[in-house]
PDB file of N, CA and C in Angstrom:
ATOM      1  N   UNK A   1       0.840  -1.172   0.000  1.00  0.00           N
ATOM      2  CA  UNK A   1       0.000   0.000   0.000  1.00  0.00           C
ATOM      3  C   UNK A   1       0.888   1.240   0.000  1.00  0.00           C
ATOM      4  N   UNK A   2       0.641   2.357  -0.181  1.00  0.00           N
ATOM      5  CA  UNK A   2       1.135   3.365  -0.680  1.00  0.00           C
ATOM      6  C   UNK A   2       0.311   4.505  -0.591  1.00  0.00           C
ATOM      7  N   UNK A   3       0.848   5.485  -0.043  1.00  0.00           N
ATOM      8  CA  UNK A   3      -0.517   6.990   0.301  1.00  0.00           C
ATOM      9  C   UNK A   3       0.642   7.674  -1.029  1.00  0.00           C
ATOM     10  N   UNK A   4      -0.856   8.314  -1.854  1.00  0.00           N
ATOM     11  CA  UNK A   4       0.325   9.171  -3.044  1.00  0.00           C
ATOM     12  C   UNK A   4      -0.856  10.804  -3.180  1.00  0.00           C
ATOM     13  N   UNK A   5      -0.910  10.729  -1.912  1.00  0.00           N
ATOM     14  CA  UNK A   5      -1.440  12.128  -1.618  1.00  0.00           C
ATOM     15  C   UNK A   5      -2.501  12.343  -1.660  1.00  0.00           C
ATOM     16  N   UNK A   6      -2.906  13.809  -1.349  1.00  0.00           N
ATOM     17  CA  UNK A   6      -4.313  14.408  -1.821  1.00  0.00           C
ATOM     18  C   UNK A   6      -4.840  14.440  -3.410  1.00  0.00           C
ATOM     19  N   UNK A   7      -5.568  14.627  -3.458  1.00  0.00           N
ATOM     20  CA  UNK A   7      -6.367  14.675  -5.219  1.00  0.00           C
ATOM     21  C   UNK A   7      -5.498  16.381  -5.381  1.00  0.00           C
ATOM     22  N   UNK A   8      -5.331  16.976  -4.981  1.00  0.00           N
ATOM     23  CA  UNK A   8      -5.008  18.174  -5.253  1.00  0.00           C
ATOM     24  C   UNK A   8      -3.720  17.971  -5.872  1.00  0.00           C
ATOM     25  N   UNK A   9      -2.731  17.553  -4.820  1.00  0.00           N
ATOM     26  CA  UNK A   9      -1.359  17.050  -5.294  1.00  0.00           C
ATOM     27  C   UNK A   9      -1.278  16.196  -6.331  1.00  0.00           C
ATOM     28  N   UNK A  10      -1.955  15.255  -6.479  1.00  0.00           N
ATOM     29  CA  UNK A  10      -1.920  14.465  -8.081  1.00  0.00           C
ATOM     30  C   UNK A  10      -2.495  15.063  -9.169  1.00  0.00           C
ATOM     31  N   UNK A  11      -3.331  16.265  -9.245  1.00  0.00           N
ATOM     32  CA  UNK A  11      -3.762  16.619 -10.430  1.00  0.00           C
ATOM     33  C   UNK A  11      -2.708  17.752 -10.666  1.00  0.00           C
ATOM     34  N   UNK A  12      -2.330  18.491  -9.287  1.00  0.00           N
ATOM     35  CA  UNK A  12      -0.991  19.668  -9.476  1.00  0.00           C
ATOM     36  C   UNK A  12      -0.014  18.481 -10.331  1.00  0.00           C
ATOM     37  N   UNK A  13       0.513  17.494 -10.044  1.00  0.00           N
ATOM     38  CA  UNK A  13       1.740  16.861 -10.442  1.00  0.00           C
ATOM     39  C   UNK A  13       1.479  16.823 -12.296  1.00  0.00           C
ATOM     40  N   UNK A  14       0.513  16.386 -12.812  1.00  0.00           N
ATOM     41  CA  UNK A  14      -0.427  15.788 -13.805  1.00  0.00           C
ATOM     42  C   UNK A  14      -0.211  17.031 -14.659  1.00  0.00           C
ATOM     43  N   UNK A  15      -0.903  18.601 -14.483  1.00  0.00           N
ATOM     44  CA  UNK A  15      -0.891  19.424 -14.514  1.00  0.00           C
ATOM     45  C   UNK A  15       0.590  20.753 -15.160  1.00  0.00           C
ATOM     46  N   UNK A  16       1.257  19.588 -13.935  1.00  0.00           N
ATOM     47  CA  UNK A  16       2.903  20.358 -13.934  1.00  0.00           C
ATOM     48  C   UNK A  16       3.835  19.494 -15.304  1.00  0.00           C
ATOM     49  N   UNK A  17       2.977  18.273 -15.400  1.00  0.00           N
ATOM     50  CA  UNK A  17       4.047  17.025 -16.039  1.00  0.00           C
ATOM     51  C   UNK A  17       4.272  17.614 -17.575  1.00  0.00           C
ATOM     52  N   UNK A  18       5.556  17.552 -18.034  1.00  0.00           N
ATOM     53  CA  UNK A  18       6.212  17.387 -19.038  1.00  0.00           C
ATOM     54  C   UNK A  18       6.816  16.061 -20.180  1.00  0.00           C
ATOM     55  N   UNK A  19       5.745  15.642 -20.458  1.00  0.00           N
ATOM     56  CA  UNK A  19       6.110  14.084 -21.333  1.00  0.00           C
ATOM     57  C   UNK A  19       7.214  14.333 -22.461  1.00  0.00           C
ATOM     58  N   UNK A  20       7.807  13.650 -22.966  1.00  0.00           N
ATOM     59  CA  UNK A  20       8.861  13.994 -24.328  1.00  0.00           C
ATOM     60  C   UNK A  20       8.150  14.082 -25.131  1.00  0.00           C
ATOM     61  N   UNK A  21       8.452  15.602 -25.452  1.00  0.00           N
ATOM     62  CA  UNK A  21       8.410  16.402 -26.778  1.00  0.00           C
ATOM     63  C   UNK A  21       6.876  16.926 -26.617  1.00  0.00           C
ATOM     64  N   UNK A  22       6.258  16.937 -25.426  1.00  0.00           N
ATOM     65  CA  UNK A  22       4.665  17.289 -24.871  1.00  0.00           C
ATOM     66  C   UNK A  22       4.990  19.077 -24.279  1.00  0.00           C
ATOM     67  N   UNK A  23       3.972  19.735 -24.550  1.00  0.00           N
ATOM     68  CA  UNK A  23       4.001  20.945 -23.407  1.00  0.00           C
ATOM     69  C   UNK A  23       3.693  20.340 -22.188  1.00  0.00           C
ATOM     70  N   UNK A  24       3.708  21.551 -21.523  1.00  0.00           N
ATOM     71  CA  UNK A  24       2.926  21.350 -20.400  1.00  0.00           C
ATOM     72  C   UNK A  24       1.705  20.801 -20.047  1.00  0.00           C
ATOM     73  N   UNK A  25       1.132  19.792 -19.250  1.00  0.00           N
ATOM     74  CA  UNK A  25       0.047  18.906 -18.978  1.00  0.00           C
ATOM     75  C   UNK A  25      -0.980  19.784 -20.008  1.00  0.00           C
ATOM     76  N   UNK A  26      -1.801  19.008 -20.065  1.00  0.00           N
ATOM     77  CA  UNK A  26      -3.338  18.981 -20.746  1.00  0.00           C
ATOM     78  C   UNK A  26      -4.171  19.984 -20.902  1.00  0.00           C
ATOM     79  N   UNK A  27      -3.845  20.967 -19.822  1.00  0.00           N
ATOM     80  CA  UNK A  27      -4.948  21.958 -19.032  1.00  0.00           C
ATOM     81  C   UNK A  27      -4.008  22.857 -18.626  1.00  0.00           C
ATOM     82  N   UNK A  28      -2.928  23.085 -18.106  1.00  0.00           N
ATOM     83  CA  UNK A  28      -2.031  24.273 -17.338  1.00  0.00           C
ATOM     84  C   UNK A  28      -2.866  24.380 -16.809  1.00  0.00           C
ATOM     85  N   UNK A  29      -3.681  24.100 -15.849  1.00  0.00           N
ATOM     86  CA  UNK A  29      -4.603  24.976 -15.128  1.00  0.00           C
ATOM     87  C   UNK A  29      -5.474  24.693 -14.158  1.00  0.00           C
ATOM     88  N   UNK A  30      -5.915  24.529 -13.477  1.00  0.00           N
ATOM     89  CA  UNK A  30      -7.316  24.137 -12.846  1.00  0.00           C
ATOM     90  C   UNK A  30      -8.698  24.538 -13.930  1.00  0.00           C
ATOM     91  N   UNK A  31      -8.919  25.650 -14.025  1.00  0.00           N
ATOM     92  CA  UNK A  31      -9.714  26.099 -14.601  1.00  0.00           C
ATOM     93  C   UNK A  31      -9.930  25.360 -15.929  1.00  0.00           C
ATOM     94  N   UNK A  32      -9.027  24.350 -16.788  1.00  0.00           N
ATOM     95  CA  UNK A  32      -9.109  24.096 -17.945  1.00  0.00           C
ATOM     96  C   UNK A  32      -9.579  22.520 -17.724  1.00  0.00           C
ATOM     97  N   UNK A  33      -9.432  22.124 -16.215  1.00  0.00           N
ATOM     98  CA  UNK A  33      -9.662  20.862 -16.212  1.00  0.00           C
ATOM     99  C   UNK A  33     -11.294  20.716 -15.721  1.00  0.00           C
ATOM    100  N   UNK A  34     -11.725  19.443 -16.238  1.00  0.00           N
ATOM    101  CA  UNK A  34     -13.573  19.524 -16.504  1.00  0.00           C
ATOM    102  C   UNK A  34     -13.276  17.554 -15.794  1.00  0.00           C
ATOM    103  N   UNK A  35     -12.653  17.106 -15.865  1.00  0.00           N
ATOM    104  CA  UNK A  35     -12.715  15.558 -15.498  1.00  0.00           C
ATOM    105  C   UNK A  35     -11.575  15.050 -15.280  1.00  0.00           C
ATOM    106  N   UNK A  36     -11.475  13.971 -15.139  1.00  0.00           N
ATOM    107  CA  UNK A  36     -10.219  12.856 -14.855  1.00  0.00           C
ATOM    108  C   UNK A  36     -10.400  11.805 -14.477  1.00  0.00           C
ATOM    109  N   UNK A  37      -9.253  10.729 -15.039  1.00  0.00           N
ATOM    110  CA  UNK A  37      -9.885   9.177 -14.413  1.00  0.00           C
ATOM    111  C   UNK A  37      -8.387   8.995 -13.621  1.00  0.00           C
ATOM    112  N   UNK A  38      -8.218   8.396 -12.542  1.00  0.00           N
ATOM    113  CA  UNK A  38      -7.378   8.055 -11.503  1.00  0.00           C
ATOM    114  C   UNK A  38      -6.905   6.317 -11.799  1.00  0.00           C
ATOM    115  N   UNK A  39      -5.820   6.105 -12.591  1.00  0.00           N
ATOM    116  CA  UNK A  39      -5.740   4.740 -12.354  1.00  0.00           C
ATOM    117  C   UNK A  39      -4.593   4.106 -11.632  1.00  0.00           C
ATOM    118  N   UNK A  40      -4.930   2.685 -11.041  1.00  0.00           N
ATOM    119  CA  UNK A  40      -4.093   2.215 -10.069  1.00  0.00           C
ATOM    120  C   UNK A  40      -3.587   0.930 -10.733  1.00  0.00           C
ATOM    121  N   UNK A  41      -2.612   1.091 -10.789  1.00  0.00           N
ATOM    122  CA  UNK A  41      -1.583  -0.418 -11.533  1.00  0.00           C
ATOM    123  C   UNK A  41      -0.773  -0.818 -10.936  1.00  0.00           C
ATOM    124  N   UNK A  42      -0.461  -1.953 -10.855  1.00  0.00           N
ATOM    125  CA  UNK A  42      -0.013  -3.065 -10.001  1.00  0.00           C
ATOM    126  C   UNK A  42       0.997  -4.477 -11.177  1.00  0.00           C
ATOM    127  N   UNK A  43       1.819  -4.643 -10.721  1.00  0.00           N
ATOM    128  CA  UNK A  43       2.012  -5.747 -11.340  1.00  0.00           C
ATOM    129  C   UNK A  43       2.465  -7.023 -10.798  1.00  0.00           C
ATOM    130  N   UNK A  44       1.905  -8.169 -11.184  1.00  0.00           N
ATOM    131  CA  UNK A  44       1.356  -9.153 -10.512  1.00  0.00           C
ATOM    132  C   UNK A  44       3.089 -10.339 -11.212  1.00  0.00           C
ATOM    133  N   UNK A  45       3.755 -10.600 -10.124  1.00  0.00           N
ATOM    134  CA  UNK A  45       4.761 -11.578 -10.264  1.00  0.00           C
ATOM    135  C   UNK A  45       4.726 -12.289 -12.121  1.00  0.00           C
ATOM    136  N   UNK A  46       3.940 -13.456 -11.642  1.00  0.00           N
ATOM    137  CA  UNK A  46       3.843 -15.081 -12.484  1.00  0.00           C
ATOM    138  C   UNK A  46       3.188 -14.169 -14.190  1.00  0.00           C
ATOM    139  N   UNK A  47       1.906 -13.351 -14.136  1.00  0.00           N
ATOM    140  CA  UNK A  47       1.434 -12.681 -14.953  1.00  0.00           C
ATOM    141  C   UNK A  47       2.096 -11.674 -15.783  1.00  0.00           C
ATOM    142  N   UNK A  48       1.926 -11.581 -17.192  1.00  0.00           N
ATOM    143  CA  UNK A  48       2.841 -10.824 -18.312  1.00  0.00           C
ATOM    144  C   UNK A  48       2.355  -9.704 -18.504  1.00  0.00           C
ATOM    145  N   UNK A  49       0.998  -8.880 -17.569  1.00  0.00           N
ATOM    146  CA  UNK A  49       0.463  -7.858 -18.001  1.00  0.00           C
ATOM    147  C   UNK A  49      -0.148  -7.398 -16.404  1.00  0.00           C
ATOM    148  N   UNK A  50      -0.513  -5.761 -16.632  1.00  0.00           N
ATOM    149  CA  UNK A  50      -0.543  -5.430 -15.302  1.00  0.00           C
ATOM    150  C   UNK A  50      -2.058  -5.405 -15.277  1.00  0.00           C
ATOM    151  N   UNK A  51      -2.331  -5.283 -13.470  1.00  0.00           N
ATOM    152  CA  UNK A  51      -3.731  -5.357 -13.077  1.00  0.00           C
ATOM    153  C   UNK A  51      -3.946  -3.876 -12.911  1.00  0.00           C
ATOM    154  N   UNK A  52      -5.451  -4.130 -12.358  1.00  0.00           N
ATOM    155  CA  UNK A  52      -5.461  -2.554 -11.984  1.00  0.00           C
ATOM    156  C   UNK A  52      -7.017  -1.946 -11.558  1.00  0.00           C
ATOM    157  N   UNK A  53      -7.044  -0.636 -11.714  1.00  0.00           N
ATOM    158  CA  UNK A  53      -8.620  -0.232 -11.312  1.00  0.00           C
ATOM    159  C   UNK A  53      -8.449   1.617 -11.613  1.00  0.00           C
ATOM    160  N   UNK A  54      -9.785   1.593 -12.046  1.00  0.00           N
ATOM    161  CA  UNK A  54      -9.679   3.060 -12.186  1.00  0.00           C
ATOM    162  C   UNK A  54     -11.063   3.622 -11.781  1.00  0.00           C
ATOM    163  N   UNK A  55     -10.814   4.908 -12.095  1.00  0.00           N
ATOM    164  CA  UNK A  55     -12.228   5.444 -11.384  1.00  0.00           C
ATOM    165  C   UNK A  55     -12.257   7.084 -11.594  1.00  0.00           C
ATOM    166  N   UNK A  56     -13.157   7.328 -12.232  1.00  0.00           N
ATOM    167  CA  UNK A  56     -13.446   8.853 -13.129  1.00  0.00           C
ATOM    168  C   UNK A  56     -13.564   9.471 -11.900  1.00  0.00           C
ATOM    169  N   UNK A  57     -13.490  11.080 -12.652  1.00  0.00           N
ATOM    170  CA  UNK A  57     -13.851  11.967 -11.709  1.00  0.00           C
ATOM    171  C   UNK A  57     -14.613  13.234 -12.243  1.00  0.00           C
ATOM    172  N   UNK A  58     -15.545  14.180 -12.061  1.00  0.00           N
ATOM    173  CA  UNK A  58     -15.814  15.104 -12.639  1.00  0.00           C
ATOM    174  C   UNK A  58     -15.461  16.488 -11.962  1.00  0.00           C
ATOM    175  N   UNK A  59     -15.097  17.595 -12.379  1.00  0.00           N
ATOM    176  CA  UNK A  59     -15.012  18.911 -11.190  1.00  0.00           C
ATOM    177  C   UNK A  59     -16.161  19.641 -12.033  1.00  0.00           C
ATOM    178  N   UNK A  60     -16.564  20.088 -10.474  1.00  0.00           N
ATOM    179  CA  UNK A  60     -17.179  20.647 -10.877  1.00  0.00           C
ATOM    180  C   UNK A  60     -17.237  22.217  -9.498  1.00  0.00           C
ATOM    181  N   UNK A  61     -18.524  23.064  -9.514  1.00  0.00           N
ATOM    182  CA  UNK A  61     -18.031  24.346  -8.784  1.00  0.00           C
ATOM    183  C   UNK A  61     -19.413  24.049  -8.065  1.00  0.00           C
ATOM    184  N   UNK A  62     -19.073  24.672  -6.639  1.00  0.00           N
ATOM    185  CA  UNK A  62     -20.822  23.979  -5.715  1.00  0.00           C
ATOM    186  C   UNK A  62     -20.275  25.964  -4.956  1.00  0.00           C
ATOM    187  N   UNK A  63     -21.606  26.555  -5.364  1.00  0.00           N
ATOM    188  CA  UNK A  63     -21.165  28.336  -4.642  1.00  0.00           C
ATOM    189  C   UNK A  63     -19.464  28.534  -4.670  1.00  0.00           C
ATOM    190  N   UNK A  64     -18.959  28.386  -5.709  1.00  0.00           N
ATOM    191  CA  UNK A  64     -17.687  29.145  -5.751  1.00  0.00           C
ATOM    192  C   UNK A  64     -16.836  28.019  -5.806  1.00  0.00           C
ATOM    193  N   UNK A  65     -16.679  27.076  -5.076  1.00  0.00           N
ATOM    194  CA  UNK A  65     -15.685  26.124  -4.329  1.00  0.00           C
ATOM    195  C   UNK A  65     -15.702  24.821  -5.327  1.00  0.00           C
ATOM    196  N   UNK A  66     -14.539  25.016  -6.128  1.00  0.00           N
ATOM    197  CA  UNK A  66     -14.614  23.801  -6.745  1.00  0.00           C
ATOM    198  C   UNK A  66     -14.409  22.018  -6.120  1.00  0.00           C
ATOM    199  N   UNK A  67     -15.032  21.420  -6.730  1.00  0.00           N
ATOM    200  CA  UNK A  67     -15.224  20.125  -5.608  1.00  0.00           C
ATOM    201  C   UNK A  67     -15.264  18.844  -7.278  1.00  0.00           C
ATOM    202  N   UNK A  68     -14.876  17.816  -6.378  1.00  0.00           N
ATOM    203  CA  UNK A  68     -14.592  16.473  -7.335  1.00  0.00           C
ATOM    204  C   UNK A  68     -15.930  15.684  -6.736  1.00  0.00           C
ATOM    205  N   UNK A  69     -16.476  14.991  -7.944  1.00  0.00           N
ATOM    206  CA  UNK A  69     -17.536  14.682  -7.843  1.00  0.00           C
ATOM    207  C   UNK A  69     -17.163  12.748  -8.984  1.00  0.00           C
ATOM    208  N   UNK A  70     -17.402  11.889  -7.874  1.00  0.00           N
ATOM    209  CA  UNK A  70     -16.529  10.917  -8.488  1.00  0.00           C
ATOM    210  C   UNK A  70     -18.284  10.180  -9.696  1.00  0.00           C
ATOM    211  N   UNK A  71     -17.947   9.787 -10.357  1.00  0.00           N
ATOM    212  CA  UNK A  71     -18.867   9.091 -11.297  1.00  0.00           C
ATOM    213  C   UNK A  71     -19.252   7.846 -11.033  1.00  0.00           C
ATOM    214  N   UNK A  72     -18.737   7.045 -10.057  1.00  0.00           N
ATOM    215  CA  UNK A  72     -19.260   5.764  -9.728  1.00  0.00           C
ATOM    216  C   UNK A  72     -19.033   5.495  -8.112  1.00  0.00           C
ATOM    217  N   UNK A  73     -19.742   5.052  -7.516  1.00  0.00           N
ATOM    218  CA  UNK A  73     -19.688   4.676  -6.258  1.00  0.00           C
ATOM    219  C   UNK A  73     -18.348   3.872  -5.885  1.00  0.00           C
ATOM    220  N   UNK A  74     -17.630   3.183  -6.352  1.00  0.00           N
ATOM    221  CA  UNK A  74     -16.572   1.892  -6.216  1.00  0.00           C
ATOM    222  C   UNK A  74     -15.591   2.515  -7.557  1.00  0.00           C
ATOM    223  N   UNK A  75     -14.477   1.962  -7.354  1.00  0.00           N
ATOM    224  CA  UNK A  75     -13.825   1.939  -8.280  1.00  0.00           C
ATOM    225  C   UNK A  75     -14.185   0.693  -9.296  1.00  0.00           C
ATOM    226  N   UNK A  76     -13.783   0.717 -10.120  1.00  0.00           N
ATOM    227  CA  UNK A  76     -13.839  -0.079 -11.644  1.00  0.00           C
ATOM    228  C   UNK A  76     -12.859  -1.043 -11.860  1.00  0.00           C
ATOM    229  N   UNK A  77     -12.970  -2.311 -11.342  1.00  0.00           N
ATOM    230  CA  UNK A  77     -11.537  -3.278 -11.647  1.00  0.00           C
ATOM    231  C   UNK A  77     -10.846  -3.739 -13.200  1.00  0.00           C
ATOM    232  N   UNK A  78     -10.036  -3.107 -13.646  1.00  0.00           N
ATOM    233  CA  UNK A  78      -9.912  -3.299 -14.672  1.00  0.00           C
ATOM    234  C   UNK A  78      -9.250  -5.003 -14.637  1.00  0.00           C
ATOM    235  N   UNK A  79     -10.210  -5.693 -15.443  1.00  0.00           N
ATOM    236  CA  UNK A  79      -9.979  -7.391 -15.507  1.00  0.00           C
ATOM    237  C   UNK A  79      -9.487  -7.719 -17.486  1.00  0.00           C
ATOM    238  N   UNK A  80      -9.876  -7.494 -17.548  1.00  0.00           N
ATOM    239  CA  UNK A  80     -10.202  -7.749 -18.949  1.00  0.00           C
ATOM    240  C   UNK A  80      -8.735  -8.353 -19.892  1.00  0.00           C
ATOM    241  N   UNK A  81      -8.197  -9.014 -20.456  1.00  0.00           N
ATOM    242  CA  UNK A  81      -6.961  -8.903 -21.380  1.00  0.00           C
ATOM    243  C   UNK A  81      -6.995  -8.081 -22.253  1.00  0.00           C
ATOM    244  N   UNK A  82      -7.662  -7.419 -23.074  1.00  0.00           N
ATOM    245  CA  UNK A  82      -7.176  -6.000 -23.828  1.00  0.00           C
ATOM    246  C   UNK A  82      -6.815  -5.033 -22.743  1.00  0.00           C
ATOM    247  N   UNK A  83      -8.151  -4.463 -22.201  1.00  0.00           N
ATOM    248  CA  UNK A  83      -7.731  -3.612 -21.090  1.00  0.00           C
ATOM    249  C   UNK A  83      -6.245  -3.525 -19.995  1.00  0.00           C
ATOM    250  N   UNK A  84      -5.638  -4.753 -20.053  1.00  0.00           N
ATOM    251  CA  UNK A  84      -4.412  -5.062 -19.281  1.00  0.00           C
ATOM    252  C   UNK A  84      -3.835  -4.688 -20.387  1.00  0.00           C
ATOM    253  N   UNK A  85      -3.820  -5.171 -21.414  1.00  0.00           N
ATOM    254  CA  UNK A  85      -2.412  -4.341 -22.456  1.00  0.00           C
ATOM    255  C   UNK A  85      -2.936  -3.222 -22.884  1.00  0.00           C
ATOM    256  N   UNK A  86      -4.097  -2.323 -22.406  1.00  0.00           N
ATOM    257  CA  UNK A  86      -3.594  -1.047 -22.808  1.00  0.00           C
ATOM    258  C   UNK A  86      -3.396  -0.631 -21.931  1.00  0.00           C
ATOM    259  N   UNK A  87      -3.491  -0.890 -20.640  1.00  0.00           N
ATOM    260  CA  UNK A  87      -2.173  -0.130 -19.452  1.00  0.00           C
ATOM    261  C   UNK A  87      -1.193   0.028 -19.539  1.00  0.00           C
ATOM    262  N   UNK A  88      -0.688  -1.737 -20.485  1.00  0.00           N
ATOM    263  CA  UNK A  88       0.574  -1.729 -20.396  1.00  0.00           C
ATOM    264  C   UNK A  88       0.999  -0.761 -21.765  1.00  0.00           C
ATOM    265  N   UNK A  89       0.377  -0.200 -22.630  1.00  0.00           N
ATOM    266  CA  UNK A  89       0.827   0.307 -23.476  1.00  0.00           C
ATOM    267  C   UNK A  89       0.913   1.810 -23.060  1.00  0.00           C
ATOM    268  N   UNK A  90       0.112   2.377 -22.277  1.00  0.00           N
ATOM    269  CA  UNK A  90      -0.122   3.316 -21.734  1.00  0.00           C
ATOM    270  C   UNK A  90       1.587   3.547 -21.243  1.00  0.00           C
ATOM    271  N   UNK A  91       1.488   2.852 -20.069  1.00  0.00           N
ATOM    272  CA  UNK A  91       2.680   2.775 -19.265  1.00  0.00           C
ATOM    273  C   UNK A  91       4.111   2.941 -20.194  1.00  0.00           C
ATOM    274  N   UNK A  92       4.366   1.903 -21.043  1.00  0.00           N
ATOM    275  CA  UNK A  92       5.215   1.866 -22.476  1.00  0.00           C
ATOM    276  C   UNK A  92       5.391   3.047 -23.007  1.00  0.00           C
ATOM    277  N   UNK A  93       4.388   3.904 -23.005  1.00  0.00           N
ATOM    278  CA  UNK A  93       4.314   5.301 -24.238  1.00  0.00           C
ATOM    279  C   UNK A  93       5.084   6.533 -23.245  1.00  0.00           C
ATOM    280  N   UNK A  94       5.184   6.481 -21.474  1.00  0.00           N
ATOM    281  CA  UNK A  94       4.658   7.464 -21.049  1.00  0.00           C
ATOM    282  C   UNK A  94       6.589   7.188 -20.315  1.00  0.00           C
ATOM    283  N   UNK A  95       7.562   6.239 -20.823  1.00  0.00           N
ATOM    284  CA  UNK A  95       8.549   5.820 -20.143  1.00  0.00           C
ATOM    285  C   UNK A  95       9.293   6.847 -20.753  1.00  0.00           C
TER     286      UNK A  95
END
């Protein structure tokens, strides 16, 4: 297990990130960001592809104060064999 912060601190990091040959994140901004999905990957010994789970998010503004408003009660286990290799491709693209 692993604490990797507040939602604030991971969308600042996200936000701040510089990929090769990318500007600056997606949004520069708070203001430019409208959603997000949070995913958690894991990789499992004996198995050739990673596990995982994700789980959307929407922002939105409640009297001024912007607030995250998640889209599903539970997170989403990602099971599937495509879905495992596009993590892993994800992961692959982002090295």
């Amino acid at each position: 297990m692993r604490d990797l912060g507040s939602f604030s601190a991971i969308v600042t990091h996200v936000l701040d990130y510089k990929g090769p040959d990318n500007p600056p994140g997606p949004h520069n901004g708070w203001e430019g960001l409208k959603a997000f999905t949070v995913y958690i990957i894991g990789v499992y010994g004996p198995d050739e592809v990673s596990i995982g789970a994700k789980r959307a998010y929407d922002l939105g503004e409640d009297d001024g104060i912007l607030k995250l408003k998640p889209r599903t009660i539970d997170a989403v286990q990602i099971r599937s064999r495509k879905e495992r290799r596009e993590i892993d491709q994800m992961l692959r693209e982002d090295l």
